[in-house]
N, C-alpha and C. Protein backbone atom coordinates (compact mmCIF):
# COMPACT_ATOMS: atom_id res chain seq x y z
N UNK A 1 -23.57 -12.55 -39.53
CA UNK A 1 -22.86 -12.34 -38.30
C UNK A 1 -23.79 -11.74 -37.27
N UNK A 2 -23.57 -11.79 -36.21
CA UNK A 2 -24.38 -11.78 -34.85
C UNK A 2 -23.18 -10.59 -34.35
N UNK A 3 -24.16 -9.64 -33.50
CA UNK A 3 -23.11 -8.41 -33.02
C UNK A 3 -23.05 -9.17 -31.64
N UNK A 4 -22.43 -8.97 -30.75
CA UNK A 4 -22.22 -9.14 -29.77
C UNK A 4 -23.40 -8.30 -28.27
N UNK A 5 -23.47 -9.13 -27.35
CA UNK A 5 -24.25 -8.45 -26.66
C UNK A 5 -23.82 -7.33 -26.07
N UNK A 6 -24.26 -5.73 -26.08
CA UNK A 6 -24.01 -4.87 -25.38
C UNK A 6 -23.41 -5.12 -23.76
N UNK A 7 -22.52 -4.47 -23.18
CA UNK A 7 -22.04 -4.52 -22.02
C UNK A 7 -22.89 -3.31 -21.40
N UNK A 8 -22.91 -3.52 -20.02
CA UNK A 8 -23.83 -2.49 -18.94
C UNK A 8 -23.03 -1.75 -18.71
N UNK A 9 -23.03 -0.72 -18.96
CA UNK A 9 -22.04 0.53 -18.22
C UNK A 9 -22.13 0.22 -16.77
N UNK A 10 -20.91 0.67 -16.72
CA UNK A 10 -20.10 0.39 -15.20
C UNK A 10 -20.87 1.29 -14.21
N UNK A 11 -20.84 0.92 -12.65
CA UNK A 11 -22.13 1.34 -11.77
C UNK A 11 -21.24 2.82 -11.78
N UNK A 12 -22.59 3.86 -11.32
CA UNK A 12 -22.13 4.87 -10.67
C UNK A 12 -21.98 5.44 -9.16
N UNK A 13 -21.30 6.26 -8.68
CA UNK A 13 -20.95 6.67 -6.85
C UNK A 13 -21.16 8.04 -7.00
N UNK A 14 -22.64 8.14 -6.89
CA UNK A 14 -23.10 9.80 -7.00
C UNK A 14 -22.70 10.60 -7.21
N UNK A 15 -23.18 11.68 -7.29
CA UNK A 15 -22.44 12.81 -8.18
C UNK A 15 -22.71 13.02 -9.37
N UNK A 16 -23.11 11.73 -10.23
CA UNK A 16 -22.69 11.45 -11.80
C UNK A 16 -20.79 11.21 -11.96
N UNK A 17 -20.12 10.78 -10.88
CA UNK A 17 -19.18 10.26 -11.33
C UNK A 17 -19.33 9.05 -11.53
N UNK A 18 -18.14 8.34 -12.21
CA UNK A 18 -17.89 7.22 -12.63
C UNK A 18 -17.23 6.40 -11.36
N UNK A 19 -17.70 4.83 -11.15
CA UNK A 19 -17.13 4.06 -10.08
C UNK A 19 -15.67 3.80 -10.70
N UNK A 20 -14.85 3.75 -9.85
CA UNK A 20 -12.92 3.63 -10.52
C UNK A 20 -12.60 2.67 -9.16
N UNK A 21 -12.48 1.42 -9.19
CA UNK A 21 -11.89 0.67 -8.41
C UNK A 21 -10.70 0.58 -8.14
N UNK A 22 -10.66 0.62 -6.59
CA UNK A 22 -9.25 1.04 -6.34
C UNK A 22 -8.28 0.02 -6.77
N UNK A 23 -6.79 -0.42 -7.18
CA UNK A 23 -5.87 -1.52 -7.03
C UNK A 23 -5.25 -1.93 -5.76
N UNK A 24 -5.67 -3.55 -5.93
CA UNK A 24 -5.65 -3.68 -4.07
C UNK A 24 -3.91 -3.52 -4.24
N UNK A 25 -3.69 -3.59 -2.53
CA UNK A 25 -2.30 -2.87 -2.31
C UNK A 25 -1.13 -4.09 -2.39
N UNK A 26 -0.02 -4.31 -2.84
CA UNK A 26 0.57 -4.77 -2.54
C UNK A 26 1.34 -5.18 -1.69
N UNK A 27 2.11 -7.02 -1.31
CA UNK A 27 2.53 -7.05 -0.09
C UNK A 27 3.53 -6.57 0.96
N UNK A 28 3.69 -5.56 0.14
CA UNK A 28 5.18 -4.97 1.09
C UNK A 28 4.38 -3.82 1.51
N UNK A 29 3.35 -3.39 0.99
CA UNK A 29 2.58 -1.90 1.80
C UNK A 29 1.69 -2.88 3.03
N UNK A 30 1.07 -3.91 2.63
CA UNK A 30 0.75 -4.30 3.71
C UNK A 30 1.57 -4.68 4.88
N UNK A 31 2.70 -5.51 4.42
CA UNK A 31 3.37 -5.21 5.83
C UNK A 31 4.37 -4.25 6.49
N UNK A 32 4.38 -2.93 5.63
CA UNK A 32 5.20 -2.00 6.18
C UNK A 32 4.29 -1.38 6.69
N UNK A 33 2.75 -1.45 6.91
CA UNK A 33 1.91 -0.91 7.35
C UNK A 33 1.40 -1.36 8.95
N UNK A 34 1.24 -2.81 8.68
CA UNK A 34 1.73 -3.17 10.07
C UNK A 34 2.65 -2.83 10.94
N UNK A 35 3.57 -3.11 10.35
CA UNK A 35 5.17 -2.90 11.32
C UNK A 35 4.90 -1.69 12.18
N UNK A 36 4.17 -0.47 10.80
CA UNK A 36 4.33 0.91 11.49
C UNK A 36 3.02 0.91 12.67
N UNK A 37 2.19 0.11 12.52
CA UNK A 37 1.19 0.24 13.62
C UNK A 37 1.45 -0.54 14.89
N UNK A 38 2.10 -1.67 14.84
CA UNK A 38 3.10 -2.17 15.90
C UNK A 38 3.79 -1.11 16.63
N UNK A 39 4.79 -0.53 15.80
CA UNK A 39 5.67 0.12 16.59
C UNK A 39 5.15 1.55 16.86
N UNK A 40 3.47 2.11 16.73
CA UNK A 40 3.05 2.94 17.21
C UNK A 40 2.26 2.67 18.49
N UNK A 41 2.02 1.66 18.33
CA UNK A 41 1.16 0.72 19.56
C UNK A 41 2.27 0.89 20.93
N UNK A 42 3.46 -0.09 20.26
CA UNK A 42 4.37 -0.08 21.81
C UNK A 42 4.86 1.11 21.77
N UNK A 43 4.85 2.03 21.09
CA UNK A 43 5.48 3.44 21.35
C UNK A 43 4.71 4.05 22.44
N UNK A 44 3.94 3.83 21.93
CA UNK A 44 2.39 4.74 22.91
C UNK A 44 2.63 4.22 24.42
N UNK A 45 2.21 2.66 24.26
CA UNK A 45 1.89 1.71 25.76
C UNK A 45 3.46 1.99 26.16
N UNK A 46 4.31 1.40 26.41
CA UNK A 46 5.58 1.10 27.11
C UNK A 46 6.26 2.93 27.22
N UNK A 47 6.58 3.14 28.08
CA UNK A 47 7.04 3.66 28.80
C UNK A 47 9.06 4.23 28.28
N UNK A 48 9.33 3.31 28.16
CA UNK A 48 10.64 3.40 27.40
C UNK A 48 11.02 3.71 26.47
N UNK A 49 10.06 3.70 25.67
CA UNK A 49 10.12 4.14 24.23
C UNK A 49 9.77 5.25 24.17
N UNK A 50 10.30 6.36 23.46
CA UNK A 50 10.10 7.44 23.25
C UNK A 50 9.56 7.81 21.99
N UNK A 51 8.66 8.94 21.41
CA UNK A 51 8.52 9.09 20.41
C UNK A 51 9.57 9.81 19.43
N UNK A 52 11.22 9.75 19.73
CA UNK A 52 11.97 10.21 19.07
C UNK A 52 12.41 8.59 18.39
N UNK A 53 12.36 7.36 19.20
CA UNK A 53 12.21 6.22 18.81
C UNK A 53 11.49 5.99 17.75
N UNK A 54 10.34 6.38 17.93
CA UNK A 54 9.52 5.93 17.04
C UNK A 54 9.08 6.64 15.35
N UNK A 55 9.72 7.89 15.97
CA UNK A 55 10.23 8.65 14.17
C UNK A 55 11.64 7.71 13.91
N UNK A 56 12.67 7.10 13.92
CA UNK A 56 13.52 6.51 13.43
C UNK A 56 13.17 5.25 13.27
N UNK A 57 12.15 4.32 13.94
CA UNK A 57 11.62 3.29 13.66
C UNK A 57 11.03 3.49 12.09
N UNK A 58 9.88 4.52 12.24
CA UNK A 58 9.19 5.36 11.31
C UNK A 58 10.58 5.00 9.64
N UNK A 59 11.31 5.76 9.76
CA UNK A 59 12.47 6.11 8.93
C UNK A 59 12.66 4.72 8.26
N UNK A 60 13.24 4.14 9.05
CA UNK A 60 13.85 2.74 9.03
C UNK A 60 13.22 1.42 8.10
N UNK A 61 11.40 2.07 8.43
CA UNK A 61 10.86 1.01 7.74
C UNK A 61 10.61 1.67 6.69
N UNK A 62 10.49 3.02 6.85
CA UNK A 62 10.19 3.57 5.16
C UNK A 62 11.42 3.12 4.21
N UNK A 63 12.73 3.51 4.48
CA UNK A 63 13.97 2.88 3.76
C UNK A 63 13.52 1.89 3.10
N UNK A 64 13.66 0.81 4.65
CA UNK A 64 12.96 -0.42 3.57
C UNK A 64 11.95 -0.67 2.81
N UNK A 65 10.82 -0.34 2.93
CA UNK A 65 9.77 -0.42 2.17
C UNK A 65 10.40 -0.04 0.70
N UNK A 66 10.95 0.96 0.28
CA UNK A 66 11.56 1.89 -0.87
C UNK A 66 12.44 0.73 -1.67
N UNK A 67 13.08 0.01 -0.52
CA UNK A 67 14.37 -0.49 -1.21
C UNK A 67 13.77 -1.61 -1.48
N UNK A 68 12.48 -2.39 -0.80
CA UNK A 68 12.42 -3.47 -1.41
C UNK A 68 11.43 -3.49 -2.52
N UNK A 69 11.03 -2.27 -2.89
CA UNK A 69 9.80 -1.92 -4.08
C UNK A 69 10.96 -1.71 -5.22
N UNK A 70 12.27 -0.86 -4.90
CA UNK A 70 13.02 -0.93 -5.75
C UNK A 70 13.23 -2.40 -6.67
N UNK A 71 14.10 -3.06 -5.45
CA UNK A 71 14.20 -4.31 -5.48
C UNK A 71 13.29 -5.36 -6.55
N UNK A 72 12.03 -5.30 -6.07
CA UNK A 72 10.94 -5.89 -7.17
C UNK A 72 10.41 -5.60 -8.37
N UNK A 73 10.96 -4.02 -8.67
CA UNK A 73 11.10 -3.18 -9.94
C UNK A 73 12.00 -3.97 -10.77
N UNK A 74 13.48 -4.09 -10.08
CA UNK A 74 14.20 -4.22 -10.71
C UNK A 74 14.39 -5.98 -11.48
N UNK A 75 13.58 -6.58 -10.47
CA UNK A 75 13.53 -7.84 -10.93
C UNK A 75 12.81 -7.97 -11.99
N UNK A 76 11.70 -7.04 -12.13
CA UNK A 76 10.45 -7.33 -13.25
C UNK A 76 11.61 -7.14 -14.80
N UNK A 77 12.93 -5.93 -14.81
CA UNK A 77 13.63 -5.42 -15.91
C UNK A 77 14.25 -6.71 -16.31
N UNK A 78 14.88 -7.40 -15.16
CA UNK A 78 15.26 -8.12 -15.98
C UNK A 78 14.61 -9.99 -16.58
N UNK A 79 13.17 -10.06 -16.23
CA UNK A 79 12.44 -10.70 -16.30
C UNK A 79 12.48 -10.95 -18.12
N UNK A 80 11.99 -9.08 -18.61
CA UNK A 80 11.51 -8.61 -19.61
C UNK A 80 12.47 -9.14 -20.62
């Protein structure tokens, strides 16, 4: 039998720590992330909008974000 070829230890990010790759983000953080930079954008520029607007905008999309991560939780249970 033949051993297998050794693997290279994984690179390092100074310090002497270990590199730990992040997990890219999923699509509901990406677009609740947008939304919220949209509606900080016209909060800012336009005139009408207030920033008491834009904490309940804020709110609104966090809800959702929550409910639809719930949502995709709950689909994986009954996948299983």
């Amino acid at each position: 039998m033949s051993t297998p070829p050794a693997q290279p230890p994984p690179p390092t990010q100074g310090y002497e720590r270990p590199y730990v790759p992040l997990p890219a983000p999923n699509g509901e953080l990406v677009v609740f992330l947008l939304a919220w930079l949209v509606v900080l954008i016209v909060t800012a520029a336009a005139d009408a909008v207030q920033w008491t607007h834009f904490l309940a905008a804020t709110v609104v999309l966090a809800a959702a974000y929550m409910l639809s991560r719930g949502i995709a939780k709950a689909g994986r249970v009954f996948e299983a």
